[in-house]
C-alpha atoms as a PDB file:
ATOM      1  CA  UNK A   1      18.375  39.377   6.457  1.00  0.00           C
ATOM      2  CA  UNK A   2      20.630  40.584   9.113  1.00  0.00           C
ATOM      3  CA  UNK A   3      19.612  42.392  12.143  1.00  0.00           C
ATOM      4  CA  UNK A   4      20.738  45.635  11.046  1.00  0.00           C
ATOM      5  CA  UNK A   5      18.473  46.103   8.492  1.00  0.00           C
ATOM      6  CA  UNK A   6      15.405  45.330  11.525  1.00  0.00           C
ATOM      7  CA  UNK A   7      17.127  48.664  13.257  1.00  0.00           C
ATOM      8  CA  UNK A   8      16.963  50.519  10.205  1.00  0.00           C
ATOM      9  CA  UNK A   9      12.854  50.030   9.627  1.00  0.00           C
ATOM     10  CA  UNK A  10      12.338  50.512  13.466  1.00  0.00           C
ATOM     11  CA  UNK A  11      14.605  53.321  13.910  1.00  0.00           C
ATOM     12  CA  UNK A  12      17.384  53.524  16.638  1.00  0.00           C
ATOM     13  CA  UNK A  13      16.016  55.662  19.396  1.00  0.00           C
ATOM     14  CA  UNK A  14      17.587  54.210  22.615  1.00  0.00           C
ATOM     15  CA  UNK A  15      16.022  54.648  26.238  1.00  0.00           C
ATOM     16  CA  UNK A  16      18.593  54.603  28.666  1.00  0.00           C
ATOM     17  CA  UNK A  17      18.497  54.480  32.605  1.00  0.00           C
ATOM     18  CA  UNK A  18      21.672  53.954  35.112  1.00  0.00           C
ATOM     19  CA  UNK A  19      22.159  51.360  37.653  1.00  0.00           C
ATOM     20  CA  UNK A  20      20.988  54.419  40.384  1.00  0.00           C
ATOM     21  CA  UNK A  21      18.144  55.209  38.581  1.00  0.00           C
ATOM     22  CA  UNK A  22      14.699  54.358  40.960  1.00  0.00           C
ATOM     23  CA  UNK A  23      12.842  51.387  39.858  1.00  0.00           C
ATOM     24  CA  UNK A  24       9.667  53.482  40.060  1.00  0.00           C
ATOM     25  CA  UNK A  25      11.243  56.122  37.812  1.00  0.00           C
ATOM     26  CA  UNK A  26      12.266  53.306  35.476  1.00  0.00           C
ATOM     27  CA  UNK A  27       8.715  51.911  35.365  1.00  0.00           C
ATOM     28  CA  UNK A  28       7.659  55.326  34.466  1.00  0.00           C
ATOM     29  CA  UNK A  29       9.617  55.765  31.943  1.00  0.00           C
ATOM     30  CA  UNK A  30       8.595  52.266  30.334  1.00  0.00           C
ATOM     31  CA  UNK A  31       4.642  53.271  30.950  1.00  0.00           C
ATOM     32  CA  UNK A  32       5.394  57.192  28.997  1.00  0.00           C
ATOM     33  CA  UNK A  33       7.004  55.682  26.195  1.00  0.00           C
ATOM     34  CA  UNK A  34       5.338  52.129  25.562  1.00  0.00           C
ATOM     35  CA  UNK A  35       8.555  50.787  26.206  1.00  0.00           C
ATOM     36  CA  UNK A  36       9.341  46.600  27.394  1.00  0.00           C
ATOM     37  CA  UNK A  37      12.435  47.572  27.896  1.00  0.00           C
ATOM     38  CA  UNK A  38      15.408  49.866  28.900  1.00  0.00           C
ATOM     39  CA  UNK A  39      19.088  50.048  28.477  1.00  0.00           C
ATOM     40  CA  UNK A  40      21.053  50.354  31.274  1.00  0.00           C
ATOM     41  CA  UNK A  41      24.344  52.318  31.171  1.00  0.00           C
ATOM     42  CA  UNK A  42      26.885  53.552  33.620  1.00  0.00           C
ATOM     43  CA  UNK A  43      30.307  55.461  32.167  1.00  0.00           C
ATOM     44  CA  UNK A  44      29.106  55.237  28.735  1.00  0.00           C
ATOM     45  CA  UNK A  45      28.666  51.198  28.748  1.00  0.00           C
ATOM     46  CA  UNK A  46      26.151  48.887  28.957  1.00  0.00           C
ATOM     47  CA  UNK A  47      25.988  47.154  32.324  1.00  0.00           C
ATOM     48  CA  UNK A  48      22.329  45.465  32.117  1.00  0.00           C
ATOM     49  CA  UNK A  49      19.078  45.758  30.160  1.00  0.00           C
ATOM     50  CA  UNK A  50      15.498  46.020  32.740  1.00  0.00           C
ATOM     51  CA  UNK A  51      12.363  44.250  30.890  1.00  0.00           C
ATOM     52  CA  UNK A  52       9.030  44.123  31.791  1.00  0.00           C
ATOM     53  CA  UNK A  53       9.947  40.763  33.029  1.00  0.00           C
ATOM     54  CA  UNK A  54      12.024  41.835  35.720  1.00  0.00           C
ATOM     55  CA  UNK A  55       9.360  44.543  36.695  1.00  0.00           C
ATOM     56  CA  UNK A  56       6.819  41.544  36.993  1.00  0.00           C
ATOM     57  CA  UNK A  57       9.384  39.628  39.146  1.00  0.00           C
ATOM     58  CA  UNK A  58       9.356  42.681  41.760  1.00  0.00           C
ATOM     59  CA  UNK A  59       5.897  43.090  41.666  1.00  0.00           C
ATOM     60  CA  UNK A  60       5.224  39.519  42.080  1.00  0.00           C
ATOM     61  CA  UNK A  61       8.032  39.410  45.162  1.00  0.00           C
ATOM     62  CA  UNK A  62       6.466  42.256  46.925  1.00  0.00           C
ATOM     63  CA  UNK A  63       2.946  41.884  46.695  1.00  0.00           C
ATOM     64  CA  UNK A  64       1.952  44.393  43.932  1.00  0.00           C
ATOM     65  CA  UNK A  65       4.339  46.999  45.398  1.00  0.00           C
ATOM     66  CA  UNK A  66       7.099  48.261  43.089  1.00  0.00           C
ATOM     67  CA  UNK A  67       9.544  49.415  46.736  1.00  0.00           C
ATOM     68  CA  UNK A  68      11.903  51.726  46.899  1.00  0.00           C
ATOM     69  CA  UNK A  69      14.802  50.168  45.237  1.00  0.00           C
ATOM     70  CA  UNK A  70      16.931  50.833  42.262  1.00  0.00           C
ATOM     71  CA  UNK A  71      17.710  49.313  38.891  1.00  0.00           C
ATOM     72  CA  UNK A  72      21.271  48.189  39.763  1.00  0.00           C
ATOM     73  CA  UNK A  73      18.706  45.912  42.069  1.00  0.00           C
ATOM     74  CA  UNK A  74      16.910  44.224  39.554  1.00  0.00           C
ATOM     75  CA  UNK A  75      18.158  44.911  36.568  1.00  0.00           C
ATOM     76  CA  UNK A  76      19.899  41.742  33.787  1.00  0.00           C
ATOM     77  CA  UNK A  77      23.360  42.815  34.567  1.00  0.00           C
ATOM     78  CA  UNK A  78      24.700  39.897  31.565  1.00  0.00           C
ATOM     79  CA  UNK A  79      21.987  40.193  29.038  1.00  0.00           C
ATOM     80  CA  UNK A  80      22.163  38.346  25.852  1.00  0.00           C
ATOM     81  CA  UNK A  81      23.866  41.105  22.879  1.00  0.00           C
ATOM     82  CA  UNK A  82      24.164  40.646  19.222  1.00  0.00           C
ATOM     83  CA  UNK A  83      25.578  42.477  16.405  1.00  0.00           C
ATOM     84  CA  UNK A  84      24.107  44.281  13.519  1.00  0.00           C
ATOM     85  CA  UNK A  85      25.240  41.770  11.597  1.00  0.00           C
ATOM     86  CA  UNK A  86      24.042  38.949  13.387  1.00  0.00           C
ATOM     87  CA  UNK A  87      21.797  37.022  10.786  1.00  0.00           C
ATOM     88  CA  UNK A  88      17.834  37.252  11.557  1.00  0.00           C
ATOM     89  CA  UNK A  89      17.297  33.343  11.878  1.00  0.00           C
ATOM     90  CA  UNK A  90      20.538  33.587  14.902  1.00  0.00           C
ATOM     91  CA  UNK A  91      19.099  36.080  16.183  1.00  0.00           C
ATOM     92  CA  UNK A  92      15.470  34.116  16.548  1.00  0.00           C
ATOM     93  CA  UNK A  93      17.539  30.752  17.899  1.00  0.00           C
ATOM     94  CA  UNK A  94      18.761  33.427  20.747  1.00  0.00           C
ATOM     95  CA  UNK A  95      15.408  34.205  21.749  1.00  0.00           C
ATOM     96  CA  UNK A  96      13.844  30.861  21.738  1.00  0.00           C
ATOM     97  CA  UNK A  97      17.014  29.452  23.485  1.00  0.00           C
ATOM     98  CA  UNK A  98      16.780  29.699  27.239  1.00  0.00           C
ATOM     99  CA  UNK A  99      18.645  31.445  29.446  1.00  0.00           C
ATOM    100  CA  UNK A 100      19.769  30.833  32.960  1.00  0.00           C
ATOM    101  CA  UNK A 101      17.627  33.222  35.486  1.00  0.00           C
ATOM    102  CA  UNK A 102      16.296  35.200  33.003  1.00  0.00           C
ATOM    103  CA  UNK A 103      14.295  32.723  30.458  1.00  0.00           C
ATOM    104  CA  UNK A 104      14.113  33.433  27.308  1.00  0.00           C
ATOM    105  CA  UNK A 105      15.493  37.362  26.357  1.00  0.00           C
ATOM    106  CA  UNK A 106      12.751  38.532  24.749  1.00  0.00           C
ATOM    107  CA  UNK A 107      14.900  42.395  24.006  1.00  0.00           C
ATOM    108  CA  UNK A 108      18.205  42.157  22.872  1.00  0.00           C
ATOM    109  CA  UNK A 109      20.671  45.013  22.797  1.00  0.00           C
ATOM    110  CA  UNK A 110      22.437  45.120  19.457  1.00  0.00           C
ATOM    111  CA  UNK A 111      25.755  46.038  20.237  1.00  0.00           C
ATOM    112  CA  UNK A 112      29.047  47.140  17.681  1.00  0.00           C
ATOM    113  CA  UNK A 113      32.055  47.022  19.720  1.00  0.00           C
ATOM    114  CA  UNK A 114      31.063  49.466  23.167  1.00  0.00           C
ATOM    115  CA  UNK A 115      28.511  50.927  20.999  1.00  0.00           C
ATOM    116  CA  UNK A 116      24.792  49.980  21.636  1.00  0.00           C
ATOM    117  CA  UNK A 117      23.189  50.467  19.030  1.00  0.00           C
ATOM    118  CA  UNK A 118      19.474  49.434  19.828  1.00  0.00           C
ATOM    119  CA  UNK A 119      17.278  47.078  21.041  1.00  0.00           C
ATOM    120  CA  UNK A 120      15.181  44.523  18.855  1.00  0.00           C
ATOM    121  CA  UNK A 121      12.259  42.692  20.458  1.00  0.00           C
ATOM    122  CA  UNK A 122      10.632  39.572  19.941  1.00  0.00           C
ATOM    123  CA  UNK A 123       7.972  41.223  17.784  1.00  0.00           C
ATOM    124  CA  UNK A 124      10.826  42.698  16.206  1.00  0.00           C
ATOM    125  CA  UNK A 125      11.847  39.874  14.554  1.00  0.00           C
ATOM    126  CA  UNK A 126       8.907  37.779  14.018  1.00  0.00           C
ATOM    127  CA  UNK A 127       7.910  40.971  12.137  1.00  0.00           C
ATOM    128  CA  UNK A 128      10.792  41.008  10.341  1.00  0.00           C
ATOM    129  CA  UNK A 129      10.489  36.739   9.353  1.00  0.00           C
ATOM    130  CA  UNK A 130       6.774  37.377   8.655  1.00  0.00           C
ATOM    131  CA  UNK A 131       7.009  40.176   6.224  1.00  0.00           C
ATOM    132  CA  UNK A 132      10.193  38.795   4.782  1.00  0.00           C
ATOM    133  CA  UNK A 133       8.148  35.162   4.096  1.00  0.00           C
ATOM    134  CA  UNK A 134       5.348  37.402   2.409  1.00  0.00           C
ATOM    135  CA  UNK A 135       7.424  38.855   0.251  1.00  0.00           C
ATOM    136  CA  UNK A 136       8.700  35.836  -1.161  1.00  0.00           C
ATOM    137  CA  UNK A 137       5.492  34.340  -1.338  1.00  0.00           C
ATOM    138  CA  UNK A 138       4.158  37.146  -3.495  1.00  0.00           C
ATOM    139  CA  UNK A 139       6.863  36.839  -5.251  1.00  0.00           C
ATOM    140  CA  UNK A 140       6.508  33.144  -6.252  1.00  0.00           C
ATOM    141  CA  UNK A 141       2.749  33.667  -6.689  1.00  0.00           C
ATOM    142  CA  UNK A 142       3.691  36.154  -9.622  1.00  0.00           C
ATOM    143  CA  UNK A 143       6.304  33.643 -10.945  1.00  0.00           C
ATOM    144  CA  UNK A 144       3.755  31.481 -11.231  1.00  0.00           C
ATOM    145  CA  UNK A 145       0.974  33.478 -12.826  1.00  0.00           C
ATOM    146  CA  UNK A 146       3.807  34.488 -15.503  1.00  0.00           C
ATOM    147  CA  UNK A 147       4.713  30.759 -16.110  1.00  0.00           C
ATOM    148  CA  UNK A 148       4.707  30.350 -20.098  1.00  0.00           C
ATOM    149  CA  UNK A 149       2.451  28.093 -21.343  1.00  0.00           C
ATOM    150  CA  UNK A 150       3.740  24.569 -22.310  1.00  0.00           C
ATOM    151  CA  UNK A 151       3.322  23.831 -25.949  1.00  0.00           C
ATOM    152  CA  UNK A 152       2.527  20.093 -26.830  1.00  0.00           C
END
């Protein structure tokens, strides 16, 4: 299974801030639309990704206060990318793998050339795996049940 066949069951809608944008707005934005994550572009390209992780980080380094500051502030300016055609067990090995600074990257912008084409999640994938496993598992299970009797 590759990854662009994840973005074609969840759809390719694309939240998108800029470096300038205020955190608060940002965090709004996130809270409106159940997001854990948004793209951040300036001139068309991706420069970062902002994740509920780096919204905890702020929170955590000022008390509970979100400030006054912008995303270019806190924002993953070298976030982990793949491409649609990245295979779905690759793409789990990224997110498991850890990351200087930033852990493991639990949102990954899928990316063809300058093009960003969404973001898969964590959930996104282990979605994907699970559903893909119980497939094949029903599958076998009626292989099974369908098995011709041995004659002796």
């Amino acid at each position: 299974m590759k990854v662009s066949e994840i973005l074609k069951f969840k759809g390719n809608v694309l939240f998108t801030v800029t470096p300038s944008t205020p955190i608060l707005q940002a965090v709004n934005i996130m809270a409106e639309k159940d997001m854990g994550s948004l793209v951040v572009m300036e001139g068309g390209k991706l420069v970062g990704i902002l994740t509920f992780q780096e919204i905890m980080d702020i929170l955590h380094a000022h008390k509970g206060s979100i400030g006054e500051g912008t995303v270019r502030e806190h924002m993953n300016s070298n976030p982990v990318t793949i491409s649609p055609d990245t295979d779905i067990n690759e793409a789990r090995r990224l997110m498991l793998e850890r990351h200087p600074k930033h852990g493991h990257p639990r949102y990954v912008p899928v990316v063809s050339g300058s093009v960003v084409l969404g973001v898969i999640s964590f959930y996104d994938v282990a979605k994907a795996v699970f559903e893909s496993q119980s497939f094949e598992n029903k599958m076998l299970k009626s292989y099974i049940q369908d098995w011709p009797a041995q004659s002796e």
